[in-house]
Each structure stands twice: as C-alpha cells, then as structure tokens.
C-alpha atoms as a PDB file:
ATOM      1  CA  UNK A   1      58.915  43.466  -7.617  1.00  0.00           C
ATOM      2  CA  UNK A   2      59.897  40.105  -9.110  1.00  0.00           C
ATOM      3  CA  UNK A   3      61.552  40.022 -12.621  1.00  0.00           C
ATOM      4  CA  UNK A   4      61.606  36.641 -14.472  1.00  0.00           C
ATOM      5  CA  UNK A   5      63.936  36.261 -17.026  1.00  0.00           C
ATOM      6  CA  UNK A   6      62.777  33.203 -19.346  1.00  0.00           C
ATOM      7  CA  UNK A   7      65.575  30.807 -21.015  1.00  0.00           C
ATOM      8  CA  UNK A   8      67.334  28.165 -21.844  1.00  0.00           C
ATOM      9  CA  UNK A   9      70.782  29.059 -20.291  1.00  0.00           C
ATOM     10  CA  UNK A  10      71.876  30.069 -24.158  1.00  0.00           C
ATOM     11  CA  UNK A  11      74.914  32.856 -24.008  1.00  0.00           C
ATOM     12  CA  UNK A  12      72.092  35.582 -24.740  1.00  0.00           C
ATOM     13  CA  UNK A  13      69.987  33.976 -22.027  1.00  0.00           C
ATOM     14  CA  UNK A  14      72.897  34.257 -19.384  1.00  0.00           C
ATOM     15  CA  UNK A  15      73.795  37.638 -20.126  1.00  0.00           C
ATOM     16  CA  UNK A  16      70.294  38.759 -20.145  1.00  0.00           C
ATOM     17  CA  UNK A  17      69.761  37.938 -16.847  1.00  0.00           C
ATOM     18  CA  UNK A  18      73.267  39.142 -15.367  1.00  0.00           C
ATOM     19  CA  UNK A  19      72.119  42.691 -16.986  1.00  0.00           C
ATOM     20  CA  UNK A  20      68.778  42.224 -15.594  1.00  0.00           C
ATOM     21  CA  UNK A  21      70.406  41.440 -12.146  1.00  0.00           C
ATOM     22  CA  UNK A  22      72.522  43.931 -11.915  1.00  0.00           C
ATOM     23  CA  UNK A  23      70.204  46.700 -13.511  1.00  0.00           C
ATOM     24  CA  UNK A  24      68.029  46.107 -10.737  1.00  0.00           C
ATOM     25  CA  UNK A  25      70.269  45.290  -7.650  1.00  0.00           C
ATOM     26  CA  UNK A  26      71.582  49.281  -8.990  1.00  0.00           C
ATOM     27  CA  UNK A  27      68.152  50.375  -9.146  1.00  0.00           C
ATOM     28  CA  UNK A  28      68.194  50.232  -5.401  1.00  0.00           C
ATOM     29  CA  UNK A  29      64.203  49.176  -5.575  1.00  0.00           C
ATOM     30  CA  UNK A  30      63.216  46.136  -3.181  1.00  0.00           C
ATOM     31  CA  UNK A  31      62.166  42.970  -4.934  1.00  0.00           C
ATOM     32  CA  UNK A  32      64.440  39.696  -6.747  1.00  0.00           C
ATOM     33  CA  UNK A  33      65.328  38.800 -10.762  1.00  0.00           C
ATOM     34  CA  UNK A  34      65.068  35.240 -11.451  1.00  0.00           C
ATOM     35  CA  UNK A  35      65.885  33.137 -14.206  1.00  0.00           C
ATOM     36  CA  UNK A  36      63.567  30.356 -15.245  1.00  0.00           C
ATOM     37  CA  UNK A  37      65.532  27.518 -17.131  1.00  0.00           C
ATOM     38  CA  UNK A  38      62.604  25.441 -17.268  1.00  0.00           C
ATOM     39  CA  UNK A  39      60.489  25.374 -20.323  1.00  0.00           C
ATOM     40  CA  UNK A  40      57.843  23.825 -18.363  1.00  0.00           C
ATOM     41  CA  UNK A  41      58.213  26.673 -16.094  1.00  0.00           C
ATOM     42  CA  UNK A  42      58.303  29.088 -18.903  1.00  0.00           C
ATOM     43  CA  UNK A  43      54.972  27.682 -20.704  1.00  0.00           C
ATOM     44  CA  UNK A  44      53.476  28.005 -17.331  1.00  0.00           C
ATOM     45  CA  UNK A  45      53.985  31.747 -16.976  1.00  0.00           C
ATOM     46  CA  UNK A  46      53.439  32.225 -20.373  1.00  0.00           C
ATOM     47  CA  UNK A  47      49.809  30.902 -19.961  1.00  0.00           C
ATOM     48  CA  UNK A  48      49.125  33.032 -16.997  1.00  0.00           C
ATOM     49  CA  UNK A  49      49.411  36.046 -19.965  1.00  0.00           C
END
C-alpha cells in the first residue's frame, strides 16, 4: 500500500501526515506514507485521477 499525503508543509499538512504515519505504521499492514511537498508533484498525481 502506498499513502500520499499532498502539501505544502503548512502546520495542518505536517500533522496530517504524522497521523497518517503513525495510523498506518499501527495498522501493522505492509506498505509506506509519503508526503509530497511538491506542487508539481501534487498536480502530477492529481492528473493521474
């Protein structure tokens, strides 16, 4: 499984990712949580939607 967690590194950004990190690392399920800074990045899975 692989979670990408879009943003801009904004306060809400950060701690959306920590709780999507650690939601998932105590999930026990196999797999990785990224965060995407990059709004190029970010338009680019956007457009694969």
């Amino acid at each position: 499984m692989k979670i990408e967690v879009l943003g801009t590194s904004c306060a809400d950004c950060i701690t959306l990712y920590e709780n999507a990190k650690r939601t998932h690392d105590e999930s026990g399920k196999q797999g990785e949580v990224l965060k995407v800074e990059s709004l190029a990045g970010a338009w680019f899975i956007w457009q694969a939607f």
